[in-house]
C-alpha atoms as a PDB file:
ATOM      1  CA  UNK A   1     -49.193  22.821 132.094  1.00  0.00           C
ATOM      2  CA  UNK A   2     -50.065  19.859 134.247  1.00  0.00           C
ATOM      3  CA  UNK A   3     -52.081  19.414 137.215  1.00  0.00           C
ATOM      4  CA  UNK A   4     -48.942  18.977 139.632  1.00  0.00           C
ATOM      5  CA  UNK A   5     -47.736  22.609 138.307  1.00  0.00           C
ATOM      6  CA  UNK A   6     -51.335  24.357 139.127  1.00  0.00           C
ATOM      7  CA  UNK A   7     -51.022  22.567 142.386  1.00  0.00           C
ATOM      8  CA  UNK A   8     -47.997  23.853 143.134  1.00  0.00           C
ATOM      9  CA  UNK A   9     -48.835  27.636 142.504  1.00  0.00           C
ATOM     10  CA  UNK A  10     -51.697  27.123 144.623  1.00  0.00           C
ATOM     11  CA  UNK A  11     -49.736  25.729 147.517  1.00  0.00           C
ATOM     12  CA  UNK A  12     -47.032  28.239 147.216  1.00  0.00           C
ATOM     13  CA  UNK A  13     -49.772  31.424 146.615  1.00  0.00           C
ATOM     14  CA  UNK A  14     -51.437  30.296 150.072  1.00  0.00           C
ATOM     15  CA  UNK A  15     -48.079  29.972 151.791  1.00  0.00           C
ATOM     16  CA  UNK A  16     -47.047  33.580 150.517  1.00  0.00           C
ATOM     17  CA  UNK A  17     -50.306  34.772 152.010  1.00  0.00           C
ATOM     18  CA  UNK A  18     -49.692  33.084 154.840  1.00  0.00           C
ATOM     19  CA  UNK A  19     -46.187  34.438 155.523  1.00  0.00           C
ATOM     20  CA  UNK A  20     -47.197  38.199 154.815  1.00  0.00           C
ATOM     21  CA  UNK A  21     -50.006  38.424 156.771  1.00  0.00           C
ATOM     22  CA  UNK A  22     -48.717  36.720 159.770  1.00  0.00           C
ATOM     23  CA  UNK A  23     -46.713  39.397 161.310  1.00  0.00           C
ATOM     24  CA  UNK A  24     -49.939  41.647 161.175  1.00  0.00           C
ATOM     25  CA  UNK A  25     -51.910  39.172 162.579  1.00  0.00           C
ATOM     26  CA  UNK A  26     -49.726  38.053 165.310  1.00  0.00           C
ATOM     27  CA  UNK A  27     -48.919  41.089 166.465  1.00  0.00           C
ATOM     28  CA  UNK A  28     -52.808  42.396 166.488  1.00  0.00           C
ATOM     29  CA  UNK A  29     -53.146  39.239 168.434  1.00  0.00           C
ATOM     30  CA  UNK A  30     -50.915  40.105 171.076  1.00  0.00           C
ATOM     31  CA  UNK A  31     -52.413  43.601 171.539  1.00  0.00           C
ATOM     32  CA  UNK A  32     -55.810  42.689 171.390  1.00  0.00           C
ATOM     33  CA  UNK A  33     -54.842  39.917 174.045  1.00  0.00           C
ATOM     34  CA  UNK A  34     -52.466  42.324 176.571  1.00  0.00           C
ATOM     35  CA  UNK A  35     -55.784  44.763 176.174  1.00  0.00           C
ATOM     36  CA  UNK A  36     -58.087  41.835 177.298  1.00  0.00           C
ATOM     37  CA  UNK A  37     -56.480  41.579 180.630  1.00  0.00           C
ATOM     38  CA  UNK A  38     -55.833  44.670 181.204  1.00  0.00           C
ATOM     39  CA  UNK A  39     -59.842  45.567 181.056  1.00  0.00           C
ATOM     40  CA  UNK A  40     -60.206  42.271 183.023  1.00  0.00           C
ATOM     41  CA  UNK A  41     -57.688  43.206 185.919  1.00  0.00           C
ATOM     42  CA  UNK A  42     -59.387  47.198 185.896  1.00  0.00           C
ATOM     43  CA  UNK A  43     -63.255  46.182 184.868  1.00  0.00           C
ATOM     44  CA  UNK A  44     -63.073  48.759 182.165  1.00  0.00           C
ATOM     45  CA  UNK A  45     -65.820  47.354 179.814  1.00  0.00           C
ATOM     46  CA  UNK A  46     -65.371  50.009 177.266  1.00  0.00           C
ATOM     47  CA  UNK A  47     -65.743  48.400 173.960  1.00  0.00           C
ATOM     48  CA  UNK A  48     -63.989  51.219 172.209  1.00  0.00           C
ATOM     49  CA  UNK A  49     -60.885  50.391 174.112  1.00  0.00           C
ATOM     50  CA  UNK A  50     -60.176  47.229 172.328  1.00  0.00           C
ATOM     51  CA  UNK A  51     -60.234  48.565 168.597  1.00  0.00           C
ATOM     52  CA  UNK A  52     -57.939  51.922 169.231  1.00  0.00           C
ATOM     53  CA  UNK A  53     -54.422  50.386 170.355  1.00  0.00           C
ATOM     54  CA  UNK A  54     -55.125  47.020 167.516  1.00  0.00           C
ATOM     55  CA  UNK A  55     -55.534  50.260 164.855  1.00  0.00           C
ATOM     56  CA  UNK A  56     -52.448  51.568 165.976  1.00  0.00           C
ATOM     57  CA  UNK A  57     -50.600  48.457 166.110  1.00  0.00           C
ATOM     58  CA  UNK A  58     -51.532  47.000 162.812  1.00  0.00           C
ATOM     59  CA  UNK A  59     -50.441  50.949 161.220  1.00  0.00           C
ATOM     60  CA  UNK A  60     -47.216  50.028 162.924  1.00  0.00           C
ATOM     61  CA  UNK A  61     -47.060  46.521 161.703  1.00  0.00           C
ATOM     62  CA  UNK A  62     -47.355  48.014 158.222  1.00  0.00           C
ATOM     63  CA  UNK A  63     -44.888  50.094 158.261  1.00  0.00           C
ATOM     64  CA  UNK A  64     -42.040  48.151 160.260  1.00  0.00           C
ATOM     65  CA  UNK A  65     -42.499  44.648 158.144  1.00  0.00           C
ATOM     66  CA  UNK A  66     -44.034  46.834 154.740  1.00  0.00           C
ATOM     67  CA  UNK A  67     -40.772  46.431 153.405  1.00  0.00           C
ATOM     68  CA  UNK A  68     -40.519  42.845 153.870  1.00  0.00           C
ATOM     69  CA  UNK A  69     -43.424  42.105 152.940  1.00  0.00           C
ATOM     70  CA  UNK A  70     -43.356  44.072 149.805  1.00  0.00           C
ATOM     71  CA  UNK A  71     -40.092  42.264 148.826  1.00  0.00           C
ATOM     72  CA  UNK A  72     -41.761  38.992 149.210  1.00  0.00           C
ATOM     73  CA  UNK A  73     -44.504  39.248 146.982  1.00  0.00           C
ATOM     74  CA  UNK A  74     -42.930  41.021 144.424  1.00  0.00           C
ATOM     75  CA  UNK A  75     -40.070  38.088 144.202  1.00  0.00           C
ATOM     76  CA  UNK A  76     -42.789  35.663 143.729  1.00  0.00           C
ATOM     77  CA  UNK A  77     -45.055  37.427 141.172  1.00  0.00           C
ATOM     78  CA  UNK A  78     -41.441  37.998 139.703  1.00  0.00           C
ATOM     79  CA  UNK A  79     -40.586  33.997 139.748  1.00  0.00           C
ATOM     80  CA  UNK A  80     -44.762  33.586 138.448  1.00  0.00           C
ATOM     81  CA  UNK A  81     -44.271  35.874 135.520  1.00  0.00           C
ATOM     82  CA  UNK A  82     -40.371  34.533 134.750  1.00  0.00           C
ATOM     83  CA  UNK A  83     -42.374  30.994 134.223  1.00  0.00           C
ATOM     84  CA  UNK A  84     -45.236  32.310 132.399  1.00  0.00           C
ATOM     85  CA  UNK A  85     -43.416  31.276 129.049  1.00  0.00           C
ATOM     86  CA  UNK A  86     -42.366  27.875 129.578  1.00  0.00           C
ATOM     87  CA  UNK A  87     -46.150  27.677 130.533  1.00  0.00           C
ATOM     88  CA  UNK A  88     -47.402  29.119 127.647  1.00  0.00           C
ATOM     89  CA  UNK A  89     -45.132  27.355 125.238  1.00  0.00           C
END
């Protein structure tokens, strides 16, 4: 095992994380953002405004790209653990 090889798992671990959690994020970031101007058009300060449609969205999120997502990360702990024995040897 050589120091490019651990290098490389790291880099492609953090990009996996990256590409599974961005639809979640992105699309919390939307609907957090389309709630901030709607309470800054109306001047509804109600703080509990701002976490109930995020909830709902990120439940949504789960379920529309769970598939996807699951299918990602179980090719790559797939490809991890096919390598794990020219590692080892």
């Amino acid at each position: 095992m050589t120091e490019g090889y651990i290098i490389e798992l790291g880099r492609e671990a953090l990009w996996i994380v990256l590409l599974v959690s961005a639809p979640i994020l992105g699309l919390s970031l939307l609907v957090g953002l389309a709630v901030s101007i709607f309470q800054a058009t109306t001047q509804i300060q109600e703080q509990t405004l701002a976490f109930v449609p995020k909830i709902i969205a990120v439940l949504v999120a789960v379920v529309v790209f769970g598939p996807w997502m699951l299918k990602v990360m179980s090719d790559y702990t797939t490809r991890l653990l096919g390598s794990l024995y020219t590692v080892v040897r």
